[in-house]
N, C-alpha and C. Protein backbone atom coordinates (compact mmCIF):
# COMPACT_ATOMS: atom_id res chain seq x y z
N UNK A 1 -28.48 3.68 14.64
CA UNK A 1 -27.26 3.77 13.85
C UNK A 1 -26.70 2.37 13.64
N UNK A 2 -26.22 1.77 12.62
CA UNK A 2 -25.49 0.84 12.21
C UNK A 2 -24.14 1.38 11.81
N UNK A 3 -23.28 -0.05 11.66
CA UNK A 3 -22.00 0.40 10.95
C UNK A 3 -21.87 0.67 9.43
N UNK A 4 -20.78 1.92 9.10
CA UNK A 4 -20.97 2.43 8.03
C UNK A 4 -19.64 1.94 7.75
N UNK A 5 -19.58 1.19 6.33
CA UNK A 5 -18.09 0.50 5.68
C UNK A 5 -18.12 0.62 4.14
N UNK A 6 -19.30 1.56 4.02
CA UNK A 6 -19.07 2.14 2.34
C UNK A 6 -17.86 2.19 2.19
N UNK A 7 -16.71 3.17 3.03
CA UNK A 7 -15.52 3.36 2.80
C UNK A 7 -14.31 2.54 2.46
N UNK A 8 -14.79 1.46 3.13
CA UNK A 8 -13.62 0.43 2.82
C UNK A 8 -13.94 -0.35 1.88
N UNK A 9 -12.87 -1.30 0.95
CA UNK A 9 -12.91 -1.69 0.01
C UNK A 9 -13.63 -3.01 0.25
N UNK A 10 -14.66 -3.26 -1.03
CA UNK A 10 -15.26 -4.76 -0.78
C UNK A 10 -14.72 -5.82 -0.11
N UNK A 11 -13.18 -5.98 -0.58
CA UNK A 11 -12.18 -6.90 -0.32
C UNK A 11 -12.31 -7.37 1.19
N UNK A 12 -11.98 -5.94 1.80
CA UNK A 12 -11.87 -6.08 3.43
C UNK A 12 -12.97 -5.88 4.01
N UNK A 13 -13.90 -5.42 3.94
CA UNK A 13 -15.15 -5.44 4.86
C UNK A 13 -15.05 -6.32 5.56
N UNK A 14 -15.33 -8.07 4.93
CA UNK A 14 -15.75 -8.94 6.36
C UNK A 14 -14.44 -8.99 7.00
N UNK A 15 -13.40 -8.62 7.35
CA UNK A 15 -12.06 -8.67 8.22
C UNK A 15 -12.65 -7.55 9.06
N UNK A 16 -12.90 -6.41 8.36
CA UNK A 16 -13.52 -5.20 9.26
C UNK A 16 -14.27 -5.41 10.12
N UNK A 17 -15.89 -5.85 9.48
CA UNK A 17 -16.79 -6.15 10.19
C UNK A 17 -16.33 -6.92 11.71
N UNK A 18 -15.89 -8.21 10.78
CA UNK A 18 -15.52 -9.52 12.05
C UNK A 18 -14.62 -8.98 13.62
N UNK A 19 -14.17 -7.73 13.05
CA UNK A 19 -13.21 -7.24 13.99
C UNK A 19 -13.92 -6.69 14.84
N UNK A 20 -14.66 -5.62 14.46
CA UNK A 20 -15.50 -4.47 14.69
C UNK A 20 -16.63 -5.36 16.25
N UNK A 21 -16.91 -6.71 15.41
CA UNK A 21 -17.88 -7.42 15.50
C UNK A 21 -17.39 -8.10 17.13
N UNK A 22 -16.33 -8.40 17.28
CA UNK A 22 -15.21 -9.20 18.23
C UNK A 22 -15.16 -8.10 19.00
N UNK A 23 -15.30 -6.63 19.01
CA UNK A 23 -15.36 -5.53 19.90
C UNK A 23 -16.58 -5.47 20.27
N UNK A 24 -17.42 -5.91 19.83
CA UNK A 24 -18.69 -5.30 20.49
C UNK A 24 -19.19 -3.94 19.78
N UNK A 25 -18.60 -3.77 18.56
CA UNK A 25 -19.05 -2.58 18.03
C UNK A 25 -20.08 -2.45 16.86
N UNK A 26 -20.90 -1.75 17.27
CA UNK A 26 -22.11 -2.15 16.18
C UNK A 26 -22.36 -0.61 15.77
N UNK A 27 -21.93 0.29 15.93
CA UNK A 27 -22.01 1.37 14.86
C UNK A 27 -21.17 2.24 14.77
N UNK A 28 -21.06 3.22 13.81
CA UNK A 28 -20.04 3.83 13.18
C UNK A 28 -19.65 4.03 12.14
N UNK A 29 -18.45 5.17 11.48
CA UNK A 29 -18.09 5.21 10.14
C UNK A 29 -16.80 4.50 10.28
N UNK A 30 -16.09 4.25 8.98
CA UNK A 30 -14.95 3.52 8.96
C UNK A 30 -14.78 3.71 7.83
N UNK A 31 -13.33 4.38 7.72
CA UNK A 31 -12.67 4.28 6.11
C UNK A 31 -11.33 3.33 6.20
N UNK A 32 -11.27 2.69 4.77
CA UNK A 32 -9.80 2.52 4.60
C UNK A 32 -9.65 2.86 3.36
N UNK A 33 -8.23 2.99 3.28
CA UNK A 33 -7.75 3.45 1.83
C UNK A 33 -6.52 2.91 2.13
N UNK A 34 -5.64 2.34 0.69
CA UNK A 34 -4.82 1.74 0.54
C UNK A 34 -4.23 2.76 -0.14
N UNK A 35 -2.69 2.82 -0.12
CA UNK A 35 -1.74 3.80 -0.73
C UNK A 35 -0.28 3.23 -0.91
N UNK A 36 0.76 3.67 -1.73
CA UNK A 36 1.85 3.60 -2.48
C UNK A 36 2.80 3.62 -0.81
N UNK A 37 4.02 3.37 -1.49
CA UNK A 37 5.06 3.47 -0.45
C UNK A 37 5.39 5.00 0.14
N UNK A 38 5.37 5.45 -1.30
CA UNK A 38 5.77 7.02 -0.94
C UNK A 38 4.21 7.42 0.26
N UNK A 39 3.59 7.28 -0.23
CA UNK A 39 1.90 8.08 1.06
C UNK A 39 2.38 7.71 2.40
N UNK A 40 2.82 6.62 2.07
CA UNK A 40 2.43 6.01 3.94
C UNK A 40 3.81 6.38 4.33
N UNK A 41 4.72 6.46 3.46
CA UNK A 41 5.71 7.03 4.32
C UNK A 41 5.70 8.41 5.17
N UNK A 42 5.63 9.24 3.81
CA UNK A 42 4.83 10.82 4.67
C UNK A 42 4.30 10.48 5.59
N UNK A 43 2.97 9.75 5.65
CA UNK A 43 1.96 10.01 6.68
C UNK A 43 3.17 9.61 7.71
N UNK A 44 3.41 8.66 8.01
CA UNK A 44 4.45 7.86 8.83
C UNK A 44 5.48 9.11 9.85
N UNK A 45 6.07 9.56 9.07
CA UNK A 45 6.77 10.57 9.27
C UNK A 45 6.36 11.96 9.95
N UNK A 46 4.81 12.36 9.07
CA UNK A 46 4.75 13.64 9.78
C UNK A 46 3.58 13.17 11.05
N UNK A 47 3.38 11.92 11.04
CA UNK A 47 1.98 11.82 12.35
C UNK A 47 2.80 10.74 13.27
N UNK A 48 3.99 10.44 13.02
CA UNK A 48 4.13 9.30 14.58
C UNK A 48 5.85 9.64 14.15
N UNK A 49 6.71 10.55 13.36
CA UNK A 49 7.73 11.26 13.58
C UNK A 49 9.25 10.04 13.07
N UNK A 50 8.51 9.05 11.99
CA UNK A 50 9.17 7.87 12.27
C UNK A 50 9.34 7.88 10.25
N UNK A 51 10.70 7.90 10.39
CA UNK A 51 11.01 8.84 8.66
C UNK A 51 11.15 6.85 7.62
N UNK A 52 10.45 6.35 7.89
CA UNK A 52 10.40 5.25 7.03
C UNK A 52 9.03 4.33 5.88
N UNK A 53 8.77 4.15 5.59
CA UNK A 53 7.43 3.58 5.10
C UNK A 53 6.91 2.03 6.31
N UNK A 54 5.65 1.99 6.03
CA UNK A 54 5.38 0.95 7.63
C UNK A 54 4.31 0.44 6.45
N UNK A 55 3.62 -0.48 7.43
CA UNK A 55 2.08 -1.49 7.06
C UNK A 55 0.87 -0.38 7.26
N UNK A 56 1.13 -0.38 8.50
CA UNK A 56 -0.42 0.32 8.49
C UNK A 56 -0.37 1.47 9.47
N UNK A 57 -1.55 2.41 9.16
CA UNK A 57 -1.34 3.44 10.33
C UNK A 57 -3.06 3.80 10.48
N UNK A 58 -3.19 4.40 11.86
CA UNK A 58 -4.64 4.16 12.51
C UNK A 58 -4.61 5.49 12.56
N UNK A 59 -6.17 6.33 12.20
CA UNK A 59 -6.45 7.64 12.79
C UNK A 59 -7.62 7.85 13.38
N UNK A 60 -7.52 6.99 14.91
CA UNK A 60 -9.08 7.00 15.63
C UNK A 60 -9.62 9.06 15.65
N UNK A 61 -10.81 9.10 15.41
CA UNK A 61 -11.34 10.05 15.34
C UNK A 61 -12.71 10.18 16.63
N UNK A 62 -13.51 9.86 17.12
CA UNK A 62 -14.70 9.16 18.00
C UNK A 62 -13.95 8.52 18.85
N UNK A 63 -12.99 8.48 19.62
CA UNK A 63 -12.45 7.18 20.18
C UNK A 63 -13.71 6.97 21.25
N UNK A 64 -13.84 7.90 21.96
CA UNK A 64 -15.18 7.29 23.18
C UNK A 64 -16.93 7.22 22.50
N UNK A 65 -16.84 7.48 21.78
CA UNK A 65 -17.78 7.46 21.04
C UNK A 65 -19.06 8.59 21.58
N UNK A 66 -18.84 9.15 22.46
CA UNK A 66 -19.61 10.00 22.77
C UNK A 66 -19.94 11.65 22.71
N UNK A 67 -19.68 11.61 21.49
CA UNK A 67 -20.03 13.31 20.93
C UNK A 67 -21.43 13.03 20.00
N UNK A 68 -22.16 13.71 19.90
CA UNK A 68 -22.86 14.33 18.98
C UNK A 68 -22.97 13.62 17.60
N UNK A 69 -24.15 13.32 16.83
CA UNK A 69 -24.90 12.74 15.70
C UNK A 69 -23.68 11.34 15.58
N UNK A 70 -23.37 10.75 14.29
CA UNK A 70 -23.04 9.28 14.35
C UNK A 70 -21.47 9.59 14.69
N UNK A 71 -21.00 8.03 15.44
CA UNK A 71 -19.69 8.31 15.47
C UNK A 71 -18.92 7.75 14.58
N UNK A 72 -17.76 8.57 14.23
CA UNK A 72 -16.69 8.55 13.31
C UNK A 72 -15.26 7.38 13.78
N UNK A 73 -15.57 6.47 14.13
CA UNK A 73 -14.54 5.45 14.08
C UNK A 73 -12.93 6.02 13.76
N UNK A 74 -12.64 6.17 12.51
CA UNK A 74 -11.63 6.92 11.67
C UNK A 74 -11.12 6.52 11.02
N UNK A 75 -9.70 6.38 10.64
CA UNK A 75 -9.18 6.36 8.89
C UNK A 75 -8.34 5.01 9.43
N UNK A 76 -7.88 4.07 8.29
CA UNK A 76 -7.20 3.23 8.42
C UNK A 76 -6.55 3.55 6.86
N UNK A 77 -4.82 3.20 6.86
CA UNK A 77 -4.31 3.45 5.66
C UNK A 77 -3.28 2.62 6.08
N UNK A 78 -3.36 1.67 5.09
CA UNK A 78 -2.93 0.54 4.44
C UNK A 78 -2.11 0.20 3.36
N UNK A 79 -0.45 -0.07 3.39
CA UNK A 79 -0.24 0.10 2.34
C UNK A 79 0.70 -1.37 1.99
N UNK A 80 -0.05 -1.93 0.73
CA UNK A 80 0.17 -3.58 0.66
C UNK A 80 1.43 -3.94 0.54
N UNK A 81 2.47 -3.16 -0.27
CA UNK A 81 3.74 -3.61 -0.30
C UNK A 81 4.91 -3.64 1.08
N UNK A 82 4.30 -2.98 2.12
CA UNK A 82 4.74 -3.32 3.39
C UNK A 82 4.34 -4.68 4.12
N UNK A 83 3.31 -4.97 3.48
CA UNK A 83 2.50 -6.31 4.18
C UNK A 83 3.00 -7.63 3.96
N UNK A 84 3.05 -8.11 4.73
CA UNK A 84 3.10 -10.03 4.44
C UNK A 84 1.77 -10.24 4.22
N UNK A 85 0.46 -9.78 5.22
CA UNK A 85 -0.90 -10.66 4.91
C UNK A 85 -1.81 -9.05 5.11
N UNK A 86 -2.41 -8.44 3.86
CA UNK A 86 -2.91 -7.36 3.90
C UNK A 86 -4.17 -6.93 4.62
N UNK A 87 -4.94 -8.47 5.18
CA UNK A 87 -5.96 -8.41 5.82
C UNK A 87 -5.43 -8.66 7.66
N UNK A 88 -4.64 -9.07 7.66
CA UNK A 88 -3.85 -8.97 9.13
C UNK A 88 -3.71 -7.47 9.53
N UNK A 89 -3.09 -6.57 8.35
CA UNK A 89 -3.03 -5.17 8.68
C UNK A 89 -4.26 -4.70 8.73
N UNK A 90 -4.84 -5.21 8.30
CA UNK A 90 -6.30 -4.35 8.02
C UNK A 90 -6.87 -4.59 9.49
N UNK A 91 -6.72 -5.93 10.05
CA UNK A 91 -7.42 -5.81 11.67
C UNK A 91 -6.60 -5.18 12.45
N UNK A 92 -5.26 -5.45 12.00
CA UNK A 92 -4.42 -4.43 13.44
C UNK A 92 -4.78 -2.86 13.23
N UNK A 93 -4.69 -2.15 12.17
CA UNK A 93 -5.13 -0.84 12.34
C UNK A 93 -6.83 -0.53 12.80
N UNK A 94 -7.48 -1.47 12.57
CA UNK A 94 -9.07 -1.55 12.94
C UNK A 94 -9.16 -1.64 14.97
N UNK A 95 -8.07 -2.27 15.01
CA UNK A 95 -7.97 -2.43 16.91
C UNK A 95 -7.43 -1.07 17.28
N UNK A 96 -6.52 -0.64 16.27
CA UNK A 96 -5.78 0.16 17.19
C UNK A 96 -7.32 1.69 16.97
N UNK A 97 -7.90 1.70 15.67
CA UNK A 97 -8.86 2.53 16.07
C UNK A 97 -9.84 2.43 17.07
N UNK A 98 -10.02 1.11 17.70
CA UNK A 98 -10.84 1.11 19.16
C UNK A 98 -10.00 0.98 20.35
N UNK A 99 -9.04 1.96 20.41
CA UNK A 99 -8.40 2.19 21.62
C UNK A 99 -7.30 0.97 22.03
N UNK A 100 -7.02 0.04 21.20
CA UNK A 100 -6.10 -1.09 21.65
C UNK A 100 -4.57 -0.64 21.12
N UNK A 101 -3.56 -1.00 21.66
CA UNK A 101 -2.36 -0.82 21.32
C UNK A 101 -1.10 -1.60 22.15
N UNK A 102 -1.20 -2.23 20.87
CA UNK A 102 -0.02 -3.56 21.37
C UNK A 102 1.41 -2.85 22.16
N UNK A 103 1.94 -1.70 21.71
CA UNK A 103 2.97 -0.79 22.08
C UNK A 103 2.96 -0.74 24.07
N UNK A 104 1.57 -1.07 24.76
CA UNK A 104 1.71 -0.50 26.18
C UNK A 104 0.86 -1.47 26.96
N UNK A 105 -0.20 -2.59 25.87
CA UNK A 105 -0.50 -3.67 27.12
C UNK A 105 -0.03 -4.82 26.86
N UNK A 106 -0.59 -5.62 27.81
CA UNK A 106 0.62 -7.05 27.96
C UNK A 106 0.34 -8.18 26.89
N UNK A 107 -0.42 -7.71 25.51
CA UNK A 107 -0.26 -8.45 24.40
C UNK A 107 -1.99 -8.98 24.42
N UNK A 108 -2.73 -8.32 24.65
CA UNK A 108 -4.28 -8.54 24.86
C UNK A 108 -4.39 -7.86 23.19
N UNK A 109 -3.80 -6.80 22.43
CA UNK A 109 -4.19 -6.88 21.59
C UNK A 109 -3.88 -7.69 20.02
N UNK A 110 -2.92 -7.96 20.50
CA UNK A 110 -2.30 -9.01 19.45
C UNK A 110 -2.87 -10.44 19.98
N UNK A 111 -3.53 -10.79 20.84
CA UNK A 111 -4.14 -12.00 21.12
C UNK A 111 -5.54 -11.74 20.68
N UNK A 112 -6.10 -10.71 20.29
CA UNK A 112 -7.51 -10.57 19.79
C UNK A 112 -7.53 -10.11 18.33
N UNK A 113 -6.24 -10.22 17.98
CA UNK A 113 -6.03 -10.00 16.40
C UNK A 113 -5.73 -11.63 16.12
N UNK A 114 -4.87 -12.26 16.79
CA UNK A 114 -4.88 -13.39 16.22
C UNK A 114 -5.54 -14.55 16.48
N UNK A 115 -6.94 -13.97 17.05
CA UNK A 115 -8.18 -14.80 17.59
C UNK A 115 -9.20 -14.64 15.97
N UNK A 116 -9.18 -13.49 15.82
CA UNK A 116 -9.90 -12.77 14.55
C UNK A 116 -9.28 -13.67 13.73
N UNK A 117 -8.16 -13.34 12.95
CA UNK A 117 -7.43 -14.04 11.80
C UNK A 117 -7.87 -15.44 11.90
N UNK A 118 -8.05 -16.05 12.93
CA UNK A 118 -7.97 -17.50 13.11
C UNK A 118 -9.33 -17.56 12.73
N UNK A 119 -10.57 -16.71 12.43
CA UNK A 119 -12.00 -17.07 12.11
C UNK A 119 -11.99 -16.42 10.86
N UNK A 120 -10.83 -15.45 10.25
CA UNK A 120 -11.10 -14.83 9.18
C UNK A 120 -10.64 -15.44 8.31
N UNK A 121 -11.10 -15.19 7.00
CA UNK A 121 -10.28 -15.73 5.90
C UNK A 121 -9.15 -15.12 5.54
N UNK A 122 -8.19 -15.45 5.90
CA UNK A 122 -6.89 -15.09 6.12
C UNK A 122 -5.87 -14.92 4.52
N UNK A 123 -6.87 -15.30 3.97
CA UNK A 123 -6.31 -15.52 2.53
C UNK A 123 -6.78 -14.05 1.90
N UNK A 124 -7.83 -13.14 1.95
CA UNK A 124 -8.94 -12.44 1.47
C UNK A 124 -7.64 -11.13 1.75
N UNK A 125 -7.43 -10.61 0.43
CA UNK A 125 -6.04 -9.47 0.35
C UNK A 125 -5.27 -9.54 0.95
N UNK A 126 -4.69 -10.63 0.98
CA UNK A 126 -3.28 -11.06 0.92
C UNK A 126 -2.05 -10.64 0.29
N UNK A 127 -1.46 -10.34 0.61
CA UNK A 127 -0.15 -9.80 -0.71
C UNK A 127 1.31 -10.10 0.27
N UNK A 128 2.30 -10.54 -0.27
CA UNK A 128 3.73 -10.71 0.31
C UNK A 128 4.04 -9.02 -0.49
N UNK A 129 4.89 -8.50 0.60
CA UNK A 129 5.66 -7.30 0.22
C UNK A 129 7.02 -7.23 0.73
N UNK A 130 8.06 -6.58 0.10
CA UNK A 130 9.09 -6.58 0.81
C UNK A 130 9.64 -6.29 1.76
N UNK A 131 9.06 -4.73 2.51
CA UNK A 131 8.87 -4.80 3.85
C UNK A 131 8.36 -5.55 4.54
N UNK A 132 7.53 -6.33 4.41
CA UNK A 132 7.37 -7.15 5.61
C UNK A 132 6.45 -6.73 6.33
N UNK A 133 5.59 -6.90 7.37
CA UNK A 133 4.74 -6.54 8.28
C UNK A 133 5.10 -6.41 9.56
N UNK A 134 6.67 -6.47 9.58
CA UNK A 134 7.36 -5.98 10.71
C UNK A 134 6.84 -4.63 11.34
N UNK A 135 6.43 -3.62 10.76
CA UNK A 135 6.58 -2.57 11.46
C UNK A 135 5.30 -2.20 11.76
N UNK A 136 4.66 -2.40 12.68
CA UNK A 136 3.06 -1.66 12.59
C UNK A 136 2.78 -0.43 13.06
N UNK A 137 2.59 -0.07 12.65
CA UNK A 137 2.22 1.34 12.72
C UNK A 137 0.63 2.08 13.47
N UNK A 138 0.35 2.17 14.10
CA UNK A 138 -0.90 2.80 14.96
C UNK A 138 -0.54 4.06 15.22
N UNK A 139 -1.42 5.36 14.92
CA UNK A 139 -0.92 7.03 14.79
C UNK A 139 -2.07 6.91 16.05
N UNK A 140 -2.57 5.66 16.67
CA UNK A 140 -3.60 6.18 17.16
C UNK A 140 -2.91 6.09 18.69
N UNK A 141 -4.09 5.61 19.61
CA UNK A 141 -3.68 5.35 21.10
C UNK A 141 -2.78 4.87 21.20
């Protein structure tokens, strides 16, 4: 099995990959999809109970990777007008689908996001939004 990134947009793959890659993860599916203010708000609201629009939100699916035929990584949804740097969101929801979550350890995952960024092209879907990238959002761990 290799990693599967049909799903995500050309744009972000190598942020994906590089991330994926910085875990030690070499197979799997992986989607992202990018959406409007209104989507991510819903999602926001009915999966982590939080009634506002955010950056990004994680839906690990496989988290241990050990069930049956390939594993399913899970959904990453992304939505640019919340973002300051759209490929920054794109690795924080990519960590939080391998079990990391800045919310409960002592900042190990925001030090391996901004280890990534620092080798990624940091420029590669980029967008300033008016929210801001204040709020991150992980539905996952």
């Amino acid at each position: 099995m290799s990693l599967d990134l049909a799903d995500v947009p050309a744009a972000f793959r190598p942020a994906v990959h590089a991330t994926l890659k910085e875990l030690d993860v070499d197979e799997g599916h992986l989607a992202l999809e990018l959406v409007d203010e209104t989507r991510i708000h819903d999602l926001n609201r009915e999966f982590r109970g939080r009634d506002r629009p955010t950056d990004v939100l994680s839906f690990p699916i496989d988290e241990d990777g050990s069930g049956p035929g390939p594993r399913e990584l899970g959904d990453v949804v992304v939505c640019e007008a919340q973002c300051e740097n759209v490929t920054e969101a794109v690795v924080h929801g990519v960590l939080h689908l391998c079990g990391y979550d800045h919310e409960t350890d002592a900042g190990e995952m925001l030090a391996i996001q901004d280890r990534i960024m620092a080798r990624t092209d940091s420029g590669a879907g980029e967008s300033a939004g008016p929210g801001g990238a204040t709020q991150r959002g992980g539905a996952g761990p």
